[in-house]
N, C-alpha and C. Protein backbone atom coordinates (compact mmCIF):
# COMPACT_ATOMS: atom_id res chain seq x y z
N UNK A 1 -20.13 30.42 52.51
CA UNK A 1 -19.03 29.66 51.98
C UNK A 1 -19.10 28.20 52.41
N UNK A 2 -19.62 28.23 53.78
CA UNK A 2 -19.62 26.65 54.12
C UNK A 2 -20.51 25.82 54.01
N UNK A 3 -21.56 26.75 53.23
CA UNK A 3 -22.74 25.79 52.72
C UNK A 3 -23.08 24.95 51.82
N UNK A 4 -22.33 24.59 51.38
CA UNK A 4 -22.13 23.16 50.06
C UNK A 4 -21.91 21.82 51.02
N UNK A 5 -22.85 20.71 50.80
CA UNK A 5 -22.83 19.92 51.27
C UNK A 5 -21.30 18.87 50.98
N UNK A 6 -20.98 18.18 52.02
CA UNK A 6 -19.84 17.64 51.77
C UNK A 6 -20.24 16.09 51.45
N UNK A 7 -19.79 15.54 50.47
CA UNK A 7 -19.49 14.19 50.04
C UNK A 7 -19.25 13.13 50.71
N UNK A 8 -19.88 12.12 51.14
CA UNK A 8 -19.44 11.03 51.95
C UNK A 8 -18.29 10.20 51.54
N UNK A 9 -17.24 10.51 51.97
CA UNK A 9 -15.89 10.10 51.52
C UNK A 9 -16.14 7.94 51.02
N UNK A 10 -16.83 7.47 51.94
CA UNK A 10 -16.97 6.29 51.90
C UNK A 10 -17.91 5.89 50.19
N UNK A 11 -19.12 6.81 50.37
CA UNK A 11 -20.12 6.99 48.68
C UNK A 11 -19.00 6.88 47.84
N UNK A 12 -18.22 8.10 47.73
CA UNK A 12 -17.27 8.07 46.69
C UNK A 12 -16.53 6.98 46.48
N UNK A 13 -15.70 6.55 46.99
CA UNK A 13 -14.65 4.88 47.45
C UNK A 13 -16.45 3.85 46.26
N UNK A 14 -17.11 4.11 46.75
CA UNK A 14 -17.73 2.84 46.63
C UNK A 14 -18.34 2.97 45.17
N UNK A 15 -18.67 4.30 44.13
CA UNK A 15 -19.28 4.99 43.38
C UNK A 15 -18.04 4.72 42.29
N UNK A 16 -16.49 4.83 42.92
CA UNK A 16 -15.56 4.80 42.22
C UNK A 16 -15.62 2.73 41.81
N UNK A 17 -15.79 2.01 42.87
CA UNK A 17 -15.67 1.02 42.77
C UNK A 17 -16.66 0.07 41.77
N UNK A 18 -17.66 0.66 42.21
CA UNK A 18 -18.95 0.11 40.91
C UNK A 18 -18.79 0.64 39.95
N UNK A 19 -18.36 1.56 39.50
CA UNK A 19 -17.68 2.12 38.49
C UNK A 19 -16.89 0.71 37.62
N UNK A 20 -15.58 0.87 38.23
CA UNK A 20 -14.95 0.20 37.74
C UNK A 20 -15.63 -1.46 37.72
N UNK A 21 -16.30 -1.71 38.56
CA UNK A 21 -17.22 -3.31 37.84
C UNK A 21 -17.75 -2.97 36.99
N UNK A 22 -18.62 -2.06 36.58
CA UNK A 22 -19.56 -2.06 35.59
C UNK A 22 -18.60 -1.92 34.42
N UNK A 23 -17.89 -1.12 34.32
CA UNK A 23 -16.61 -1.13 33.16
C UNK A 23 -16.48 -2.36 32.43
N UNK A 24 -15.61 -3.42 33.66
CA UNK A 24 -15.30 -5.03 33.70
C UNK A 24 -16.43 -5.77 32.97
N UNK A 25 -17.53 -5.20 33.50
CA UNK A 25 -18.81 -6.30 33.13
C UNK A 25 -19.09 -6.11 31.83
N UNK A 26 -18.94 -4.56 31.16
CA UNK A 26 -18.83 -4.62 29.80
C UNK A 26 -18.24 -4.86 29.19
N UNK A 27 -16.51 -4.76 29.07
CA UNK A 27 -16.04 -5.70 29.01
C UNK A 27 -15.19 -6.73 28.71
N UNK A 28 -16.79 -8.02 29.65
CA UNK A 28 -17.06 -9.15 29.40
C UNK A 28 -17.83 -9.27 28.27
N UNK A 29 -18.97 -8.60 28.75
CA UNK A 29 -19.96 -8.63 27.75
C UNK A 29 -19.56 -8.67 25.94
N UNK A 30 -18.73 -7.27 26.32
CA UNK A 30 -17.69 -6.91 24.72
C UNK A 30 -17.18 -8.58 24.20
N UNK A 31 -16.44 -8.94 24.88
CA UNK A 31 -15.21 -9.83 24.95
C UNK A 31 -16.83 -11.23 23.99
N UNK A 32 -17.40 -11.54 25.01
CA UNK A 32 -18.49 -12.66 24.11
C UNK A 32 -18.81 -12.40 23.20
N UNK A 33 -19.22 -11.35 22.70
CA UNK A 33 -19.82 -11.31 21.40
C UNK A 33 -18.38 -11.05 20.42
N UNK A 34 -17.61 -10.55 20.72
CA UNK A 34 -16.51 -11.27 20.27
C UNK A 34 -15.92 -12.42 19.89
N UNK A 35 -16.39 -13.21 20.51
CA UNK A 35 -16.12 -14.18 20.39
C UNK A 35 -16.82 -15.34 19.98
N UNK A 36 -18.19 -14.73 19.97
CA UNK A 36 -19.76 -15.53 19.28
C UNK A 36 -19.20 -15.17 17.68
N UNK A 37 -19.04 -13.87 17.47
CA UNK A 37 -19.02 -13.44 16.14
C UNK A 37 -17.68 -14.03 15.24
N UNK A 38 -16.81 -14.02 15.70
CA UNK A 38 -15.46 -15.05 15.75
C UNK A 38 -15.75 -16.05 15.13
N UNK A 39 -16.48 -16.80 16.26
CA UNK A 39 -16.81 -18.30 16.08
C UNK A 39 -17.86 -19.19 15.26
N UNK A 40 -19.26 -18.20 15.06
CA UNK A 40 -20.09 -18.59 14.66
C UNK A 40 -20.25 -17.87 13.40
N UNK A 41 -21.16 -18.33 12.58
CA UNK A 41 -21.75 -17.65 10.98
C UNK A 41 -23.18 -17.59 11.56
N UNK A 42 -23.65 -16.41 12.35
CA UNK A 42 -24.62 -15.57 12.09
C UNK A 42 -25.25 -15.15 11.08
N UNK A 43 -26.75 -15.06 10.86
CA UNK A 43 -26.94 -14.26 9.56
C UNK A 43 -27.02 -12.73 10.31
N UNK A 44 -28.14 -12.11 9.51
CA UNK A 44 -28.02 -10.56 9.91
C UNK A 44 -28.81 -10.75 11.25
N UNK A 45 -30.06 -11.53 11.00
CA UNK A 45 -31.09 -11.30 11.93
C UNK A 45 -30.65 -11.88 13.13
N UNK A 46 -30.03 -13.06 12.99
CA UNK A 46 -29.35 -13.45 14.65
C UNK A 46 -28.47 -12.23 15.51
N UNK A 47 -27.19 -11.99 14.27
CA UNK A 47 -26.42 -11.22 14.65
C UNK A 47 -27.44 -9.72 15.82
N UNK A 48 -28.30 -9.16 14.78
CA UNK A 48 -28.99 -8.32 15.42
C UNK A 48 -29.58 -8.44 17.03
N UNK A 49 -30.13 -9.64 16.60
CA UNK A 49 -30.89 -9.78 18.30
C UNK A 49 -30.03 -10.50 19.42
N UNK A 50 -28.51 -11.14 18.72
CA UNK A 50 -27.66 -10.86 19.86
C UNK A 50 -26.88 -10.06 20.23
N UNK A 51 -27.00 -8.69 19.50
CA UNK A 51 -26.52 -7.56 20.20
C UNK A 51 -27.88 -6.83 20.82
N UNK A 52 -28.85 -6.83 20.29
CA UNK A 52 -30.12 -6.40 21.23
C UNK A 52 -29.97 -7.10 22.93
N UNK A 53 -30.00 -8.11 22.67
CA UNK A 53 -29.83 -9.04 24.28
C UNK A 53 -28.86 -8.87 24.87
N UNK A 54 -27.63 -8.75 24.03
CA UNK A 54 -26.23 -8.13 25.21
C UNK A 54 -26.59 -6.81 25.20
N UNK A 55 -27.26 -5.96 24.40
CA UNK A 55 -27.18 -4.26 24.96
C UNK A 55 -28.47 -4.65 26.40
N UNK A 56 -29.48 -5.49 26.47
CA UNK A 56 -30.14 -5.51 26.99
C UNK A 56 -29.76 -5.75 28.47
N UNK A 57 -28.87 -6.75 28.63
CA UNK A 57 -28.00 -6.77 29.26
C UNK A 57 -27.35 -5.99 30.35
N UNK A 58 -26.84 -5.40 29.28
CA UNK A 58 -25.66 -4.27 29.48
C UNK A 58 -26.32 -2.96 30.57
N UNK A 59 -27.84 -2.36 29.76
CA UNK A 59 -29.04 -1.83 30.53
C UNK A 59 -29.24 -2.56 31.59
N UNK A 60 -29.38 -3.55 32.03
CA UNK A 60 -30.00 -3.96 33.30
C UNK A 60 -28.71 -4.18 34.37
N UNK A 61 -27.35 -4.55 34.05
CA UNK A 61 -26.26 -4.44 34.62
C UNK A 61 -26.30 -2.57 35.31
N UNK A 62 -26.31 -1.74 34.44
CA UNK A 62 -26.18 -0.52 34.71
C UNK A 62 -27.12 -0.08 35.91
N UNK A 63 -28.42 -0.48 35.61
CA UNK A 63 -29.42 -0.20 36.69
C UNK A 63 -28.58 -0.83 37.89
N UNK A 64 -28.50 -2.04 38.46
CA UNK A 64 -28.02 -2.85 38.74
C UNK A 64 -27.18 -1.87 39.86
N UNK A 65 -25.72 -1.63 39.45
CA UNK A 65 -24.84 -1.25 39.41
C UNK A 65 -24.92 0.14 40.46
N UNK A 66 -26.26 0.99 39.57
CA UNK A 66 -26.41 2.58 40.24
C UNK A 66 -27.31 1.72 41.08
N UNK A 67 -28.41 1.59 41.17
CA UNK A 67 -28.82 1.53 42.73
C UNK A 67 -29.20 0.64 43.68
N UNK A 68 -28.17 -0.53 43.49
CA UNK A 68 -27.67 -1.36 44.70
C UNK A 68 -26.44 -1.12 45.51
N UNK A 69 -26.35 -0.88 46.42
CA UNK A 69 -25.07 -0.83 47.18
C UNK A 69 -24.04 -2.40 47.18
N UNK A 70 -22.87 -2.27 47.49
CA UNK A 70 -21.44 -3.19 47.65
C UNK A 70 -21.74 -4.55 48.70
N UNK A 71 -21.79 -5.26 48.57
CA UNK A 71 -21.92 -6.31 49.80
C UNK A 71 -20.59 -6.00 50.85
């Protein structure tokens, strides 16, 4: 019964916390191209490769996120 490893109460606190940045950071991310698309007359092909570069983004935030620890 007592063999399930227990959770580092502090991991969690901090797992919950990058959590919620990475959320924020998308978004941001959301929120610009929102506001590129808003503002500017894109054709298709721009439009495309600036959502390629914010998803690109978005991927390297995530890495980011999982395996760096909190300052």
């Amino acid at each position: 019964m007592g063999d399930t490893p227990q959770k580092d109460p502090l991991m969690s606190i901090q797992e919950k916390i990058k959590a919620e940045l990475l959320q924020e950071a998308y978004a941001n991310i959301d929120r610009i191209y929102d506001s590129i698309e808003q503002h500017l007359a894109m054709d298709e092909a721009r439009r495309n490769n600036v959502i390629k570069q914010l998803n690109i983004l978005k991927d390297e935030l995530y890495f980011v996120y999982k395996t760096t620890p909190l300052s």
